[in-house]
C-alpha atoms as a PDB file:
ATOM      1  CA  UNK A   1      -8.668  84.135  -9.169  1.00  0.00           C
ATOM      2  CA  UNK A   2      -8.402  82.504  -5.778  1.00  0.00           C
ATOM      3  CA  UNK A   3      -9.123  84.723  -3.247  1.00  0.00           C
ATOM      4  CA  UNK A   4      -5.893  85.964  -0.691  1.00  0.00           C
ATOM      5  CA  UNK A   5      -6.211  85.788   3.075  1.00  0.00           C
ATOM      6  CA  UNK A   6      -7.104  88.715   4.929  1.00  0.00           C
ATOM      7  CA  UNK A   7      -4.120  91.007   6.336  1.00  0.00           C
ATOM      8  CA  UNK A   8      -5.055  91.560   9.580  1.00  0.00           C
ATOM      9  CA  UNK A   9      -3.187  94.316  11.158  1.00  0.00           C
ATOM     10  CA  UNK A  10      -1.163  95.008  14.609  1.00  0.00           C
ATOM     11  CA  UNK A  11       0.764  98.314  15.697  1.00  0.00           C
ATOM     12  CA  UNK A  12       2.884  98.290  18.556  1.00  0.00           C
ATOM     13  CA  UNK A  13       2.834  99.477  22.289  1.00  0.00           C
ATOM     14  CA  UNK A  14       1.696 102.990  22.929  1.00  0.00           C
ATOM     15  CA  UNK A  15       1.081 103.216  18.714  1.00  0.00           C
ATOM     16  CA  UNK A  16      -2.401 103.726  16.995  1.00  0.00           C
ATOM     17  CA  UNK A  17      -3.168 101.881  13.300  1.00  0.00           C
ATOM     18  CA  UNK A  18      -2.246 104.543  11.255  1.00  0.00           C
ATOM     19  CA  UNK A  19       0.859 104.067  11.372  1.00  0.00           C
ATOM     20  CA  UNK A  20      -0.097 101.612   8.402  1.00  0.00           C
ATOM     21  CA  UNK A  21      -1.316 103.749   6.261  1.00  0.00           C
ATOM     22  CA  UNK A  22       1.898 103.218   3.493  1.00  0.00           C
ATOM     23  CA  UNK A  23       1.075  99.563   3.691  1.00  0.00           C
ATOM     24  CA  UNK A  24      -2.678  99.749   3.411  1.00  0.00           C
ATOM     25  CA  UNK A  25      -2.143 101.893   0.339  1.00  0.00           C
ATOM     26  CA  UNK A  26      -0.055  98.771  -1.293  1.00  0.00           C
ATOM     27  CA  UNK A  27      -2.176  96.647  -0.025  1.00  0.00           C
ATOM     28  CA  UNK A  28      -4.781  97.532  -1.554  1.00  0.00           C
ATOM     29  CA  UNK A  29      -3.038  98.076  -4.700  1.00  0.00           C
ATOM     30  CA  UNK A  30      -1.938  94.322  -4.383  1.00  0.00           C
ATOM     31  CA  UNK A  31      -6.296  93.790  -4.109  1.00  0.00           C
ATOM     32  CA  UNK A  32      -5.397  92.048  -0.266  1.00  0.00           C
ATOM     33  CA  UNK A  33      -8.138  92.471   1.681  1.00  0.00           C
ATOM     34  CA  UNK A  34      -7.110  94.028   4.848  1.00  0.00           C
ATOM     35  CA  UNK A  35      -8.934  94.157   8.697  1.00  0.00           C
ATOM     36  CA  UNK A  36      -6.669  96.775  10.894  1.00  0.00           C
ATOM     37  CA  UNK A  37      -6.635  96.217  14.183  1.00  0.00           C
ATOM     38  CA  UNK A  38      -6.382  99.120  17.362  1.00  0.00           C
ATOM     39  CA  UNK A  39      -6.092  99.066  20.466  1.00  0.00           C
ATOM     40  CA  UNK A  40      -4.977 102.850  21.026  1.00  0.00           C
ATOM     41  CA  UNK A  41      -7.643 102.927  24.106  1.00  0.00           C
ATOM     42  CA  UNK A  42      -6.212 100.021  25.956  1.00  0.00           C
ATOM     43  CA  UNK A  43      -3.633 102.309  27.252  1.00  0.00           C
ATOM     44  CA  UNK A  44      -3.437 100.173  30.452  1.00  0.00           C
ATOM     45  CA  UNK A  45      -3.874  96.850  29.225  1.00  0.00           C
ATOM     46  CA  UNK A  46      -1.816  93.679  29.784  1.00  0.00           C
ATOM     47  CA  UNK A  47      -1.299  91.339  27.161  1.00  0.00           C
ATOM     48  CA  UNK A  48      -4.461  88.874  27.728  1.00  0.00           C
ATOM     49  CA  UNK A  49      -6.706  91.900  27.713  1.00  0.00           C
ATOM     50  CA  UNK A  50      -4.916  92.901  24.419  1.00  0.00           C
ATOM     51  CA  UNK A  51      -5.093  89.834  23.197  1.00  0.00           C
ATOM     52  CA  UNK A  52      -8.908  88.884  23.795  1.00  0.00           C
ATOM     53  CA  UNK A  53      -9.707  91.632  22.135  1.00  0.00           C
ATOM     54  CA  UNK A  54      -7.628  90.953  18.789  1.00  0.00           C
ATOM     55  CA  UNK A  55      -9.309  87.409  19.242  1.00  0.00           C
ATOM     56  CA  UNK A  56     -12.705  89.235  19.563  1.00  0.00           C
ATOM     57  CA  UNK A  57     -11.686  91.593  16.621  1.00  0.00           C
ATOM     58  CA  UNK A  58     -10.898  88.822  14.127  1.00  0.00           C
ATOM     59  CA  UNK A  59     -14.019  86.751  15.418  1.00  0.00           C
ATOM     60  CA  UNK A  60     -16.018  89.858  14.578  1.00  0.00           C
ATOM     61  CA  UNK A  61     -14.793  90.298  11.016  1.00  0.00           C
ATOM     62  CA  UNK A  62     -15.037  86.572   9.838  1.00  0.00           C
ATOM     63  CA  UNK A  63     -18.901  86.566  11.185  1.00  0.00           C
ATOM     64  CA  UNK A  64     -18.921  90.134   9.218  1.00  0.00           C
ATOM     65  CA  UNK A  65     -17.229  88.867   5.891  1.00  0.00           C
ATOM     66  CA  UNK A  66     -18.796  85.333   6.220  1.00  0.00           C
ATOM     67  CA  UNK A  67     -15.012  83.967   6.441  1.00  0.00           C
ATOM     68  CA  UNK A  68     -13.724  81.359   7.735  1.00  0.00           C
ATOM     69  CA  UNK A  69     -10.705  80.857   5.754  1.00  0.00           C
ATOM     70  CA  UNK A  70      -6.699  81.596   6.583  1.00  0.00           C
ATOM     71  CA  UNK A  71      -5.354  85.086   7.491  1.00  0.00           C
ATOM     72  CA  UNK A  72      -1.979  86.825   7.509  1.00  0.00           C
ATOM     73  CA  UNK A  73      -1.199  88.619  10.641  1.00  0.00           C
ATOM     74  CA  UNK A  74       1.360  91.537  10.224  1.00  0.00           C
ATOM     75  CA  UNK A  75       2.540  93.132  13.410  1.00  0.00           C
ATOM     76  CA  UNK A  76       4.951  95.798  14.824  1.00  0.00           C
ATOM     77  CA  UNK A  77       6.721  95.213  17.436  1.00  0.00           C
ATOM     78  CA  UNK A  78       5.087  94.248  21.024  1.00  0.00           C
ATOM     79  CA  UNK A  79       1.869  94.031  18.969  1.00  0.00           C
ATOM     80  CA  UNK A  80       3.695  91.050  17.531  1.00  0.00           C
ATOM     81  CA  UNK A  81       4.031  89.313  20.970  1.00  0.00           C
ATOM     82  CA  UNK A  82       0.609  90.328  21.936  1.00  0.00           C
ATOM     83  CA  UNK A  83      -0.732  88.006  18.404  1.00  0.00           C
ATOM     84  CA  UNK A  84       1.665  85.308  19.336  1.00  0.00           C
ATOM     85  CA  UNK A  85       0.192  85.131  23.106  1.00  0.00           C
ATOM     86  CA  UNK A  86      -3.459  84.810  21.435  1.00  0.00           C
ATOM     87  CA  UNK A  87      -2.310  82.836  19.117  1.00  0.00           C
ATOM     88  CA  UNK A  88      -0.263  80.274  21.128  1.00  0.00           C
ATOM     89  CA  UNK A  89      -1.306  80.777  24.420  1.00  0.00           C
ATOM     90  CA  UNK A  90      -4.906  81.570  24.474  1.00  0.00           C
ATOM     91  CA  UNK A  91      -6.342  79.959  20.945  1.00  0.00           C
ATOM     92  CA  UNK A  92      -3.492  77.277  20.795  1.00  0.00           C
ATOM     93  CA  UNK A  93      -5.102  74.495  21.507  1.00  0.00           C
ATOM     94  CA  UNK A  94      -8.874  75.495  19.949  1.00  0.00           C
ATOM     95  CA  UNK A  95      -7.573  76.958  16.804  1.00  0.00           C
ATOM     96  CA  UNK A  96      -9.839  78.982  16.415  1.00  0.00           C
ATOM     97  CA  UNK A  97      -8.447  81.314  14.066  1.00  0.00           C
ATOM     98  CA  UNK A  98      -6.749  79.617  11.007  1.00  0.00           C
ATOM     99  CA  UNK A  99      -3.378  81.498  10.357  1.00  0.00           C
ATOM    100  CA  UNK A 100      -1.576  81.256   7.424  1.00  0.00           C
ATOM    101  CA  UNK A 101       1.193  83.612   7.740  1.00  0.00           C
ATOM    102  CA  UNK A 102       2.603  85.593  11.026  1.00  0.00           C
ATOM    103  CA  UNK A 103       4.902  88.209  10.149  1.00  0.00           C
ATOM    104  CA  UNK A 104       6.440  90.516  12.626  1.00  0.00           C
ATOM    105  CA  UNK A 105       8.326  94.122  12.333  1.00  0.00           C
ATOM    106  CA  UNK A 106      11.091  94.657  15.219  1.00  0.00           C
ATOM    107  CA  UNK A 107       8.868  91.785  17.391  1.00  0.00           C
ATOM    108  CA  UNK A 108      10.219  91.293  20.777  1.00  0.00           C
ATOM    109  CA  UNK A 109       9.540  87.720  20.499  1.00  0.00           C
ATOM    110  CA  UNK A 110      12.131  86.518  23.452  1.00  0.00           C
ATOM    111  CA  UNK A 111      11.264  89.791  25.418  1.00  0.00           C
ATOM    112  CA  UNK A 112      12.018  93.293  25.837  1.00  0.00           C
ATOM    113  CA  UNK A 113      15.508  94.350  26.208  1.00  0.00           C
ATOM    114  CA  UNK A 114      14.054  97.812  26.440  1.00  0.00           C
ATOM    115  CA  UNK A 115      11.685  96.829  28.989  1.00  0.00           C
ATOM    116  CA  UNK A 116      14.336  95.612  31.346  1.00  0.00           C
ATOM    117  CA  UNK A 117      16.492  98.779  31.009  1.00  0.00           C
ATOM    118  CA  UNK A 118      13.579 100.267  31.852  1.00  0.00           C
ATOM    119  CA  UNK A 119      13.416  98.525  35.427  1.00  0.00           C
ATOM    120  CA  UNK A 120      17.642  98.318  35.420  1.00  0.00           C
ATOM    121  CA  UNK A 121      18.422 100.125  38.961  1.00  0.00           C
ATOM    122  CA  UNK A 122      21.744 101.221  37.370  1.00  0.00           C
ATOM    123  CA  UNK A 123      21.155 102.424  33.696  1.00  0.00           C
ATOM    124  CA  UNK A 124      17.275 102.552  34.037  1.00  0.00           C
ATOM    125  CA  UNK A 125      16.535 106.597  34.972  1.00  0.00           C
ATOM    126  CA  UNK A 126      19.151 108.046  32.455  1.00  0.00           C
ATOM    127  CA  UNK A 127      17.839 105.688  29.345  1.00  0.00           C
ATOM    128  CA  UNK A 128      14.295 106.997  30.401  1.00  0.00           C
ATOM    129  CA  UNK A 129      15.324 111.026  30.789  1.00  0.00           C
ATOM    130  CA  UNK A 130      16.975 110.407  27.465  1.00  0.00           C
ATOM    131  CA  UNK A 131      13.873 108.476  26.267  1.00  0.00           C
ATOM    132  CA  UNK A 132      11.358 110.926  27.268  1.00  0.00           C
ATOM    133  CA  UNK A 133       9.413 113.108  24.765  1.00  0.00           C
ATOM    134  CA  UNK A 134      10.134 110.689  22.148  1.00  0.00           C
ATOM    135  CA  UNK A 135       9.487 106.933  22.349  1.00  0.00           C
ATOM    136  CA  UNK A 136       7.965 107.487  26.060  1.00  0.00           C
ATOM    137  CA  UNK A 137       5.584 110.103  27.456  1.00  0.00           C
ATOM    138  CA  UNK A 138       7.521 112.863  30.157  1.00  0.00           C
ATOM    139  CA  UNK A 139       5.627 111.475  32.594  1.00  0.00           C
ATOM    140  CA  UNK A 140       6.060 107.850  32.428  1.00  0.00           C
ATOM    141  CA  UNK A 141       6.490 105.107  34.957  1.00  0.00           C
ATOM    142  CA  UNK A 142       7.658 101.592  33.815  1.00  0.00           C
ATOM    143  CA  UNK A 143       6.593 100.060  37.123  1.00  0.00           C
ATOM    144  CA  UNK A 144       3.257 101.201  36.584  1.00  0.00           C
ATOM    145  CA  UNK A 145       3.011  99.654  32.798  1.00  0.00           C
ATOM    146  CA  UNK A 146       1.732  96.337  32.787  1.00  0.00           C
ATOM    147  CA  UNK A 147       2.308  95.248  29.383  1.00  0.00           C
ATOM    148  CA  UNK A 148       6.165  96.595  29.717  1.00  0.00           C
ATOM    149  CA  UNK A 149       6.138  94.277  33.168  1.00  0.00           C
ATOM    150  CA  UNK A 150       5.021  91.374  31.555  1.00  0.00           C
ATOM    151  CA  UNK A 151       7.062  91.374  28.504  1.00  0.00           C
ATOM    152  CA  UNK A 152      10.409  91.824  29.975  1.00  0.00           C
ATOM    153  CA  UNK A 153      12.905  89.067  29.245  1.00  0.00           C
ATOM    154  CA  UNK A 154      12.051  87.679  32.760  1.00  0.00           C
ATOM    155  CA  UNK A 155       8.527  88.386  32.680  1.00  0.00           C
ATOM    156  CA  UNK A 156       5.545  85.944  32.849  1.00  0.00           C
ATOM    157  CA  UNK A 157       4.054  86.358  29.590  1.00  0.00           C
ATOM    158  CA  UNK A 158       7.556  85.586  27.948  1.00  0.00           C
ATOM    159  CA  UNK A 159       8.074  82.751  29.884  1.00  0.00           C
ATOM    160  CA  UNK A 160       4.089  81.109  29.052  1.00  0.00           C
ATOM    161  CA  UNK A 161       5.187  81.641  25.067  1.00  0.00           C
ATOM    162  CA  UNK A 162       8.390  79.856  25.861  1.00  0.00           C
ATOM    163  CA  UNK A 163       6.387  77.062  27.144  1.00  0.00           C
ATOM    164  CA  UNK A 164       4.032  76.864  24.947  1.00  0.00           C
ATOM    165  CA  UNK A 165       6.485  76.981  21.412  1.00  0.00           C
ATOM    166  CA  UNK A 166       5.354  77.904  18.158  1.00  0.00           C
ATOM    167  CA  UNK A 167       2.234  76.779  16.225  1.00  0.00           C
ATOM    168  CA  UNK A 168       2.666  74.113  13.695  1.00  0.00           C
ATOM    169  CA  UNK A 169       0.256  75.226  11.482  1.00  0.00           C
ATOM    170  CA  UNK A 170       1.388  78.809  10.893  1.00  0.00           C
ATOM    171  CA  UNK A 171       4.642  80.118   9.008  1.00  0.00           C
ATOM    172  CA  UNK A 172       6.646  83.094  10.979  1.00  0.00           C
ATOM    173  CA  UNK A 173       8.727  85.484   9.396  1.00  0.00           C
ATOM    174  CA  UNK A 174      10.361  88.521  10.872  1.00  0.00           C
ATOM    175  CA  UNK A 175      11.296  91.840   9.451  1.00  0.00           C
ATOM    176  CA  UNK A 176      14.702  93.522  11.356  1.00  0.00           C
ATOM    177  CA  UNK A 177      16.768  95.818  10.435  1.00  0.00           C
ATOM    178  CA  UNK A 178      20.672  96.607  11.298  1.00  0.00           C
ATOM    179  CA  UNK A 179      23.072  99.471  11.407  1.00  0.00           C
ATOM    180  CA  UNK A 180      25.606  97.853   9.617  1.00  0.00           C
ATOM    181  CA  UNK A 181      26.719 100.825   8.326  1.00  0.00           C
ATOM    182  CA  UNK A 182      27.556 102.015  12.362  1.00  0.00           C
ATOM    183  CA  UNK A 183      25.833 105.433  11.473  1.00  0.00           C
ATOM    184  CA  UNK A 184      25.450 107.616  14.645  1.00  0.00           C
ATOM    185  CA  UNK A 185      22.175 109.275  12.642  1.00  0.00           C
ATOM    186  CA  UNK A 186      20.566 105.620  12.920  1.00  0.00           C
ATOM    187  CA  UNK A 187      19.114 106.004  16.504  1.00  0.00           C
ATOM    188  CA  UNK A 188      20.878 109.313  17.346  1.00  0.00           C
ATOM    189  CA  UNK A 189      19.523 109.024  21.410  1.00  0.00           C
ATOM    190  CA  UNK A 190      22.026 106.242  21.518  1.00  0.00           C
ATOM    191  CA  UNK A 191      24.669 106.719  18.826  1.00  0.00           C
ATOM    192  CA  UNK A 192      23.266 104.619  16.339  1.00  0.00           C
ATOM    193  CA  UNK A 193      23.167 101.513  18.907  1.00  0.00           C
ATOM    194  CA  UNK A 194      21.016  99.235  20.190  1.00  0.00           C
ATOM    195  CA  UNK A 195      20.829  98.199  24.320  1.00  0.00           C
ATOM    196  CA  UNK A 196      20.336  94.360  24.164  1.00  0.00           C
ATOM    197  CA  UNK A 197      20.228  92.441  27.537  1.00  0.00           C
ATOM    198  CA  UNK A 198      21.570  88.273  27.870  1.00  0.00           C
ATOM    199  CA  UNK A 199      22.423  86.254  30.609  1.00  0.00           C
ATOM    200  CA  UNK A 200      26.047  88.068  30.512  1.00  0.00           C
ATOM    201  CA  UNK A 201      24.637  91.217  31.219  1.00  0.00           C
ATOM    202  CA  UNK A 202      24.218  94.154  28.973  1.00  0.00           C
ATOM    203  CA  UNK A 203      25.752  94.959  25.782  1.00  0.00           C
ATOM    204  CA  UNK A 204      25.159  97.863  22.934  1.00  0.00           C
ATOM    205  CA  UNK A 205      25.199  96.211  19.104  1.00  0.00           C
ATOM    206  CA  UNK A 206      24.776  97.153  15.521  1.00  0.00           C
ATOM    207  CA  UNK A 207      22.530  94.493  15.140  1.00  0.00           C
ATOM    208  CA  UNK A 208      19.109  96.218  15.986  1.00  0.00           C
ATOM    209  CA  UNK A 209      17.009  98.800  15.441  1.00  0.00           C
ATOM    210  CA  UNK A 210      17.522 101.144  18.162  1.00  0.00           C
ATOM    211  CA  UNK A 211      14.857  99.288  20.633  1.00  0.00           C
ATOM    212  CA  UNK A 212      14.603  96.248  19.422  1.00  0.00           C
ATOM    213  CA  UNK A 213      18.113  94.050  19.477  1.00  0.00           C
ATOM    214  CA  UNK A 214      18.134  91.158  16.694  1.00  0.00           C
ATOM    215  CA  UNK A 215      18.599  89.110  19.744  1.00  0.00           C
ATOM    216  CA  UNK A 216      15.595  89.926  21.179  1.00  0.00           C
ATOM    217  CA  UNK A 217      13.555  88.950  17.844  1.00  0.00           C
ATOM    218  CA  UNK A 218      15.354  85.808  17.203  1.00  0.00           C
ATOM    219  CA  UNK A 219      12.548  83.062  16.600  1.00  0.00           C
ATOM    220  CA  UNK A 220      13.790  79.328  16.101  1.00  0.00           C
ATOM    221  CA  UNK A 221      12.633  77.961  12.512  1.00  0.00           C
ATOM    222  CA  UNK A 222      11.433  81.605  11.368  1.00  0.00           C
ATOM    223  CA  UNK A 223      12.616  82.916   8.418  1.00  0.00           C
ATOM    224  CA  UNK A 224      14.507  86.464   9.059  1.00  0.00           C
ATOM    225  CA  UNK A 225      14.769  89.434   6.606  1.00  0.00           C
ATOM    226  CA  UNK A 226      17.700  91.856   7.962  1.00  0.00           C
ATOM    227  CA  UNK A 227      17.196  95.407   6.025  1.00  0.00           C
ATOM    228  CA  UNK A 228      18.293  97.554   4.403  1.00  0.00           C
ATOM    229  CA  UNK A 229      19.394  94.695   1.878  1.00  0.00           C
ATOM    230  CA  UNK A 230      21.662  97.635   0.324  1.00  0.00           C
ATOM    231  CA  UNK A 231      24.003  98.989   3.608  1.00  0.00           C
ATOM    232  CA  UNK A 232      24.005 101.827   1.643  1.00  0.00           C
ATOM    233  CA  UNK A 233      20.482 103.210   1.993  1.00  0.00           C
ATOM    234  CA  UNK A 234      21.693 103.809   5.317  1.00  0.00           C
ATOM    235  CA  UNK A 235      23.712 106.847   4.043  1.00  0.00           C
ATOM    236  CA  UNK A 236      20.638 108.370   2.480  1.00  0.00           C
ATOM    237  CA  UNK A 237      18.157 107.890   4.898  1.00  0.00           C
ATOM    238  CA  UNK A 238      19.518 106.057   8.099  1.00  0.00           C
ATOM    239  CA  UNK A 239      17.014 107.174  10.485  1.00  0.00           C
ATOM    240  CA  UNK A 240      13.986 105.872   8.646  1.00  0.00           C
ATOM    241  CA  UNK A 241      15.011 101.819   9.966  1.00  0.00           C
ATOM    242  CA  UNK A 242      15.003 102.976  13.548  1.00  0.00           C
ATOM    243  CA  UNK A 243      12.221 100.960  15.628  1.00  0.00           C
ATOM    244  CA  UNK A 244       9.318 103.762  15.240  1.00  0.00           C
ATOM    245  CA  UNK A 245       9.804 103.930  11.576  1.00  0.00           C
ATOM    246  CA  UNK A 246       9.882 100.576  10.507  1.00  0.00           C
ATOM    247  CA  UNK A 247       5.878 100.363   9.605  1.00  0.00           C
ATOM    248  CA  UNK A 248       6.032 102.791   7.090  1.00  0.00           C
ATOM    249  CA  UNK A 249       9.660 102.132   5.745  1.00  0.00           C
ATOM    250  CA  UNK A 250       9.230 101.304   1.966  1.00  0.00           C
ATOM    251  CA  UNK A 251      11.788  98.554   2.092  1.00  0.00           C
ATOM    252  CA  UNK A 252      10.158  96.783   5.351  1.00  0.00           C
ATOM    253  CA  UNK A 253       6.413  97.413   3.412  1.00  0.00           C
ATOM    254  CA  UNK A 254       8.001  95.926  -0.082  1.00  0.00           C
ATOM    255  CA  UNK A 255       8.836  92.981   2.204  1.00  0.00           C
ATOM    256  CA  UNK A 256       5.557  92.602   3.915  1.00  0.00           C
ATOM    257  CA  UNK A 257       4.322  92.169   0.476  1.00  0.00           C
ATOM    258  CA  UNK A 258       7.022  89.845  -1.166  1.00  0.00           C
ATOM    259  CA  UNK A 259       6.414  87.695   2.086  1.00  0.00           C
ATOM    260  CA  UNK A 260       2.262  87.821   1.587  1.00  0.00           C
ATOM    261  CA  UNK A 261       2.464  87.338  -2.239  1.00  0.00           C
ATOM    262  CA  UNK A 262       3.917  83.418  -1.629  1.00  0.00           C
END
């Protein structure tokens, strides 16, 4: 049987790799071989420190494995930026690392709404006193977070991925999900809504996962899997395709593996 790429795994900002654990498990009942990624201690990282060391990471496990083949990159959320950066920014013109696949959960790829509402002068100290405890620390300062500076909507980092554009040689696809359902018990902080920020200013939508607006993971030419495919799952179990949840969601880890298995 010809062998499948590696799975090399990304969390998200402020996340640690076990929040993978439901998809390593079907992982490696699908036999994929599978190198997880942390970097829980780079607390007060940017995205190039993040980024060398998920280049150095990878590097290390093909000389390990004798590799040199393809790999799949999953990632959640602004772990999903940090891969593109390395991949497009830092190895894009080496190549380096052959990728397959790049598949990202809730991935900020056009910036962080979240991060600017973090800086907004107006909405920006109620979002974070309602925000505290749960997806940031009580003590928390966004001005003093360099990896939520840089991946505003406005930020640099954003900006060098917009220059650069996507590599050729790798297939995107991105996992979202919706409240299409309008279900207060979604994201109950803010009513089931999602904060989302454009050039017209800001706006709350169904279409996101509570941090992560669809427009803010909009990717030209990827392929995009809105879930839950069946509104109604929302009924049952709304809360489990908010932004923290999505790793371990069964539908979003089904997907990860329809979208590996081609």
């Amino acid at each position: 049987m010809e062998m499948r790429c590696p799975v090399v795994l990304v969390h998200g900002w402020k996340s640690h790799p076990e929040v993978w654990n439901p998809l390593v498990r079907r992982l490696e009942e699908e036999s994929f071989v599978c190198w997880n990624f942390s970097h829980a201690k780079l607390r007060d990282a940017g995205a190039e420190e993040i980024g060398r060391a998920l280049m150095d990471f990878i590097h290390t496990m093909q000389e390990k494995h004798e590799y040199r083949g393809e790999v799949d990159i999953v990632c959640h959320s602004m772990g999903a930026a940090v891969a593109r950066y390395m991949l497009e920014v830092m190895d894009g013109d080496s190549r380096t690392i052959p990728v397959r696949m790049l598949i990202g959960i809730g991935p900020p790829n056009n910036g962080s709404s979240m991060a600017e509402l973090f800086n907004d002068p107006v909405h920006g100290p109620a979002i974070l006193q309602q925000l505290k405890g749960t997806f940031v620390p009580k003590t928390y300062d966004p001005a003093a977070d360099r990896l939520v500076q840089e991946f505003r909507s406005t930020g640099p980092f954003v900006q060098a991925l917009r220059d650069v554009g996507l590599r050729n040689d790798v297939r995107y696809r991105v996992i979202v999900a919706g409240n299409t359902t309008g279900t207060p018990d979604f994201f109950p902080l803010f009513k089931g809504q999602t904060w989302a920020y454009s050039r017209e200013g800001w706006q709350m939508t169904a279409r996101g996962d509570g941090i992560v607006s669809h427009m803010d993971s909009h990717m030209s030419g990827a392929e995009i899997a809105v879930l839950p495919d069946d509104p109604a799952a929302l009924n049952v179990a709304a809360s489990d395709y908010c932004h923290l949840r999505l790793p371990g969601n069964p539908e979003v880890v089904e997907q990860v593996i329809r979208f590996l298995r081609e």
